[in-house]
C-alpha atoms as a PDB file:
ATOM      1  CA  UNK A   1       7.742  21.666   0.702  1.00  0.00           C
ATOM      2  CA  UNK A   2       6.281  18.399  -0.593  1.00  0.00           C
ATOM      3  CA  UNK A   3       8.199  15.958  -2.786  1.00  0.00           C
ATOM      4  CA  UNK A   4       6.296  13.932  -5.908  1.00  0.00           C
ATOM      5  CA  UNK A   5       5.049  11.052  -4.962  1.00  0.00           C
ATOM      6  CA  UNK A   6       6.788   8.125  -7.094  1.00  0.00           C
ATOM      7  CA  UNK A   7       5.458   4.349  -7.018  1.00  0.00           C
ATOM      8  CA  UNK A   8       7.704   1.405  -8.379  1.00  0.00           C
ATOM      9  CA  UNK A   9       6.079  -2.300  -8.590  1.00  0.00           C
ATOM     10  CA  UNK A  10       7.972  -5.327  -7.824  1.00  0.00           C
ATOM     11  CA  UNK A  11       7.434  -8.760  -7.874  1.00  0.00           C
ATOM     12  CA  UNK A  12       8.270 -11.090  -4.814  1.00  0.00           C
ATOM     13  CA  UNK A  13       7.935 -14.371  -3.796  1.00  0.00           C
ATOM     14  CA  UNK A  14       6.465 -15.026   0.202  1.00  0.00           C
ATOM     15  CA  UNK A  15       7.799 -18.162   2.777  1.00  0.00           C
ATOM     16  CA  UNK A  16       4.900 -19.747   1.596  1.00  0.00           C
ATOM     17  CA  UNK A  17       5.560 -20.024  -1.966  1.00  0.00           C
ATOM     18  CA  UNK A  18       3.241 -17.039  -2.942  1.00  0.00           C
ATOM     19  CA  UNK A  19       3.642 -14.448  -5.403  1.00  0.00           C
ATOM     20  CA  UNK A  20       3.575 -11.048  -4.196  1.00  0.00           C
ATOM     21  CA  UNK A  21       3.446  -7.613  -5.950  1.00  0.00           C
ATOM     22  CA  UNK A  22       4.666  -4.898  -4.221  1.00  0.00           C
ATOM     23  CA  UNK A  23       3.979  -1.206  -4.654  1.00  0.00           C
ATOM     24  CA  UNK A  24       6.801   1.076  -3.471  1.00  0.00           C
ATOM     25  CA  UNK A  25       6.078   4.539  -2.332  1.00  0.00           C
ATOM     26  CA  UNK A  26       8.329   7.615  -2.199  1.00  0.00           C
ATOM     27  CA  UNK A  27       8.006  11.299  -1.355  1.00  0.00           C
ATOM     28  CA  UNK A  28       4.852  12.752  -0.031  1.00  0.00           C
ATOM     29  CA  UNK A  29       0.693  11.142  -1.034  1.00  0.00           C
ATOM     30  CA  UNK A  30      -1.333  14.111  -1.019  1.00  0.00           C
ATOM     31  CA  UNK A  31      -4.304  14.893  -3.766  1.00  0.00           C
ATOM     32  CA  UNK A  32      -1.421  15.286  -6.344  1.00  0.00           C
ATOM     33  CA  UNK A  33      -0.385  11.494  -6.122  1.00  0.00           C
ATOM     34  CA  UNK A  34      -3.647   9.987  -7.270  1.00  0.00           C
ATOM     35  CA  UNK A  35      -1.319   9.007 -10.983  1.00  0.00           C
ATOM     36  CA  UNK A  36       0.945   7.337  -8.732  1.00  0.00           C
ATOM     37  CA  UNK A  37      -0.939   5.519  -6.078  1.00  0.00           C
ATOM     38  CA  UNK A  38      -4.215   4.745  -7.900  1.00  0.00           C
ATOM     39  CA  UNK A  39      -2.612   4.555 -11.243  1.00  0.00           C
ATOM     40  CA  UNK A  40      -0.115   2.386 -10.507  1.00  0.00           C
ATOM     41  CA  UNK A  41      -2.331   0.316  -8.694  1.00  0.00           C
ATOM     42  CA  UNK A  42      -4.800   0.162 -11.561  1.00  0.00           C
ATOM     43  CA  UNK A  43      -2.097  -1.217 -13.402  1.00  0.00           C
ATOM     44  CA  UNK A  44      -1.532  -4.366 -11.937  1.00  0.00           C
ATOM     45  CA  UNK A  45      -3.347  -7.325 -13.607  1.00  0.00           C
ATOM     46  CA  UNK A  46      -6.911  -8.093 -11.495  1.00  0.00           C
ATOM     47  CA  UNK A  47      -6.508 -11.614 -12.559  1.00  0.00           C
ATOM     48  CA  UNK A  48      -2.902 -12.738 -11.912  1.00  0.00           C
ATOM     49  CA  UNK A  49      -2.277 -10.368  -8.627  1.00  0.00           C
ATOM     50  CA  UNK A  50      -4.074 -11.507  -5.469  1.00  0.00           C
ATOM     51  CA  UNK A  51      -1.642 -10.268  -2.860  1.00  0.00           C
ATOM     52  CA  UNK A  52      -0.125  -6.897  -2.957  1.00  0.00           C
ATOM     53  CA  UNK A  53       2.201  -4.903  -0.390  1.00  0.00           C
ATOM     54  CA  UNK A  54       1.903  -1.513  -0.031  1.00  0.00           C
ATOM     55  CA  UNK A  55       5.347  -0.005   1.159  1.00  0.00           C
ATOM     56  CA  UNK A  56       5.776   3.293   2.986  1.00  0.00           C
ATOM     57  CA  UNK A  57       9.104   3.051   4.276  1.00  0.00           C
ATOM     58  CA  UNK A  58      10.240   5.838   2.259  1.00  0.00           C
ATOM     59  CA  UNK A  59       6.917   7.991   1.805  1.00  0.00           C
ATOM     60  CA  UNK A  60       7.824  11.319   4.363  1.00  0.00           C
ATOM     61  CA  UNK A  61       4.037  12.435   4.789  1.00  0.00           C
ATOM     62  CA  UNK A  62       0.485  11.520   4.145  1.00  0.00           C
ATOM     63  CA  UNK A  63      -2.431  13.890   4.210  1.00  0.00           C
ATOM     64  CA  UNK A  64      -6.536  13.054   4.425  1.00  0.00           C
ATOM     65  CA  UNK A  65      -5.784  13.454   0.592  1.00  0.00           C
ATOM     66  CA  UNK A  66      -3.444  11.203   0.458  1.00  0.00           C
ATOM     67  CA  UNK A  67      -4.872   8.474   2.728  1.00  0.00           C
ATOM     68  CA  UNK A  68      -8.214   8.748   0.552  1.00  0.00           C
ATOM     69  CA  UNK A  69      -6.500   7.670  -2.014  1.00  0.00           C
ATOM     70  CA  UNK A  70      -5.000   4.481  -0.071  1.00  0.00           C
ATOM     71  CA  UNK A  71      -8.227   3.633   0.925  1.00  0.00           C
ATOM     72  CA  UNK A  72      -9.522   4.520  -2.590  1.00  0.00           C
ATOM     73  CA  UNK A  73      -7.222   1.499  -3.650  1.00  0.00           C
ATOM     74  CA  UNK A  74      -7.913  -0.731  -0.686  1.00  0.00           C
ATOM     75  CA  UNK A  75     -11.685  -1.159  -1.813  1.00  0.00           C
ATOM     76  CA  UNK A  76     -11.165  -1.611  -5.113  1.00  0.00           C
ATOM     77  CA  UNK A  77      -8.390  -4.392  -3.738  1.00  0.00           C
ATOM     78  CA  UNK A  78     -11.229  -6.046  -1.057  1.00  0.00           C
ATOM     79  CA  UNK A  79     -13.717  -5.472  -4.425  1.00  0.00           C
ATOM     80  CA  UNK A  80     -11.328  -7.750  -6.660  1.00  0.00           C
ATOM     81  CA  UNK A  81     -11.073 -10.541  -4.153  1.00  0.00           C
ATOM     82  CA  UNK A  82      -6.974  -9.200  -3.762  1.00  0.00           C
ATOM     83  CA  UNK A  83      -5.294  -9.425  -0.572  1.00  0.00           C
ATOM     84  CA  UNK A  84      -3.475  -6.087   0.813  1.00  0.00           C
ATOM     85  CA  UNK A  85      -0.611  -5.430   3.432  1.00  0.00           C
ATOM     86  CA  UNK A  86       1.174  -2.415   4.629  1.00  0.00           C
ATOM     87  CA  UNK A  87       4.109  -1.823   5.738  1.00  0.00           C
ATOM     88  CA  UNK A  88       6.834   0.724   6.602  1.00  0.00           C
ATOM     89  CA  UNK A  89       4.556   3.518   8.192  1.00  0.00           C
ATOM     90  CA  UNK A  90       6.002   5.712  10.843  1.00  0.00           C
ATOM     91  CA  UNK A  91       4.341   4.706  14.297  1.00  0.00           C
ATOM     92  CA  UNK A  92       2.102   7.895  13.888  1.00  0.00           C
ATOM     93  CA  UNK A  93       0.173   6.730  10.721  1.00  0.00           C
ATOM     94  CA  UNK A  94      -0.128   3.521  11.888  1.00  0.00           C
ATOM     95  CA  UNK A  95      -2.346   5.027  14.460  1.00  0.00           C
ATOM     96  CA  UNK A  96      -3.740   7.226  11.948  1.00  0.00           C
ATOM     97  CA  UNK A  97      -4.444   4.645   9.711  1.00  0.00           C
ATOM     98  CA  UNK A  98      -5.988   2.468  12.205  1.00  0.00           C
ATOM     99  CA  UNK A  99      -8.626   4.954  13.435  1.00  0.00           C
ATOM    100  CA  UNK A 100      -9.207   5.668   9.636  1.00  0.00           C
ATOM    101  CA  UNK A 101     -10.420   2.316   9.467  1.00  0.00           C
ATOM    102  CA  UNK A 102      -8.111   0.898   7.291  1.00  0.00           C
ATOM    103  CA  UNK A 103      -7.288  -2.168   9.114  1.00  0.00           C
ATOM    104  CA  UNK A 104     -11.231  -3.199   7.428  1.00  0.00           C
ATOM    105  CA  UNK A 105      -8.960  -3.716   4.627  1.00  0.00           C
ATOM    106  CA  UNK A 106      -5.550  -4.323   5.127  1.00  0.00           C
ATOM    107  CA  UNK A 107      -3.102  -5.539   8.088  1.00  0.00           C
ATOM    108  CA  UNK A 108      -0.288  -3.784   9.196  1.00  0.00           C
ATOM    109  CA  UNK A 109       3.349  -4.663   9.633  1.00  0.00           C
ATOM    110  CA  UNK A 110       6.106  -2.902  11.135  1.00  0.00           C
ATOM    111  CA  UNK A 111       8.619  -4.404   7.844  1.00  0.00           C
ATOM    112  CA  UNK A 112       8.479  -6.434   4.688  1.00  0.00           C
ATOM    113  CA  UNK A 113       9.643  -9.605   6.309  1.00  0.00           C
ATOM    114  CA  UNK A 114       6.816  -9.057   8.688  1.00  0.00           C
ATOM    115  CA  UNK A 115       4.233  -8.387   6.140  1.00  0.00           C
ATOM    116  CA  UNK A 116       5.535 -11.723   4.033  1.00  0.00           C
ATOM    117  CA  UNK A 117       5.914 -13.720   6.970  1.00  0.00           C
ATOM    118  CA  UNK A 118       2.232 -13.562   7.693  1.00  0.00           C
ATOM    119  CA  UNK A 119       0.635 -14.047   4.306  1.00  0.00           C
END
């Protein structure tokens, strides 16, 4: 059965002295989570966020649904001259989301001190 997708935004700082949002996922992205991924995305300020993390740690399943809607808010990121990382995916959706292409518009880290670490 699939569980709502929620998103929670934080604020971080990187090693370098950068700020950082981050957008926390939970449950399952399918079609139903476009509210919470693109929405909360959408949210953010264009002109005061240039660097956001995208964590799946805690997100259970993706479908070609659900990782339209990632890339859905990757382009718009790449569009608005913001920088986007990932991190937290199981080993499969890495793969996944490298044949997907998705690597055009984010890296990939295996952990949020990875993912800061190399911004």
């Amino acid at each position: 059965m699939q569980t709502d997708t929620k998103s929670k935004i934080e604020q971080l700082t990187s090693p370098s002295g950068k700020s950082v949002t981050v957008l926390r996922f939970e449950g399952d992205i399918s079609s139903t989570s476009k509210d919470a991924v693109v929405g909360a995305y959408q949210g953010l300020s264009k002109e005061t966020v240039k660097t956001i993390l995208l964590d799946f740690t805690k997100v259970e399943y993706i479908n070609s649904s659900g990782i339209a809607l990632v890339i859905q808010v990757m382009m718009e990121a790449a569009n608005g001259g913001q920088k986007v990382s990932v991190f937290g995916l199981s080993p499969h959706f890495q793969k996944v989301f490298t044949m997907v292409g998705i690597t055009k518009y984010a890296t990939l880290s295996s952990d949020q001190a990875t993912a800061l670490a190399a911004l």
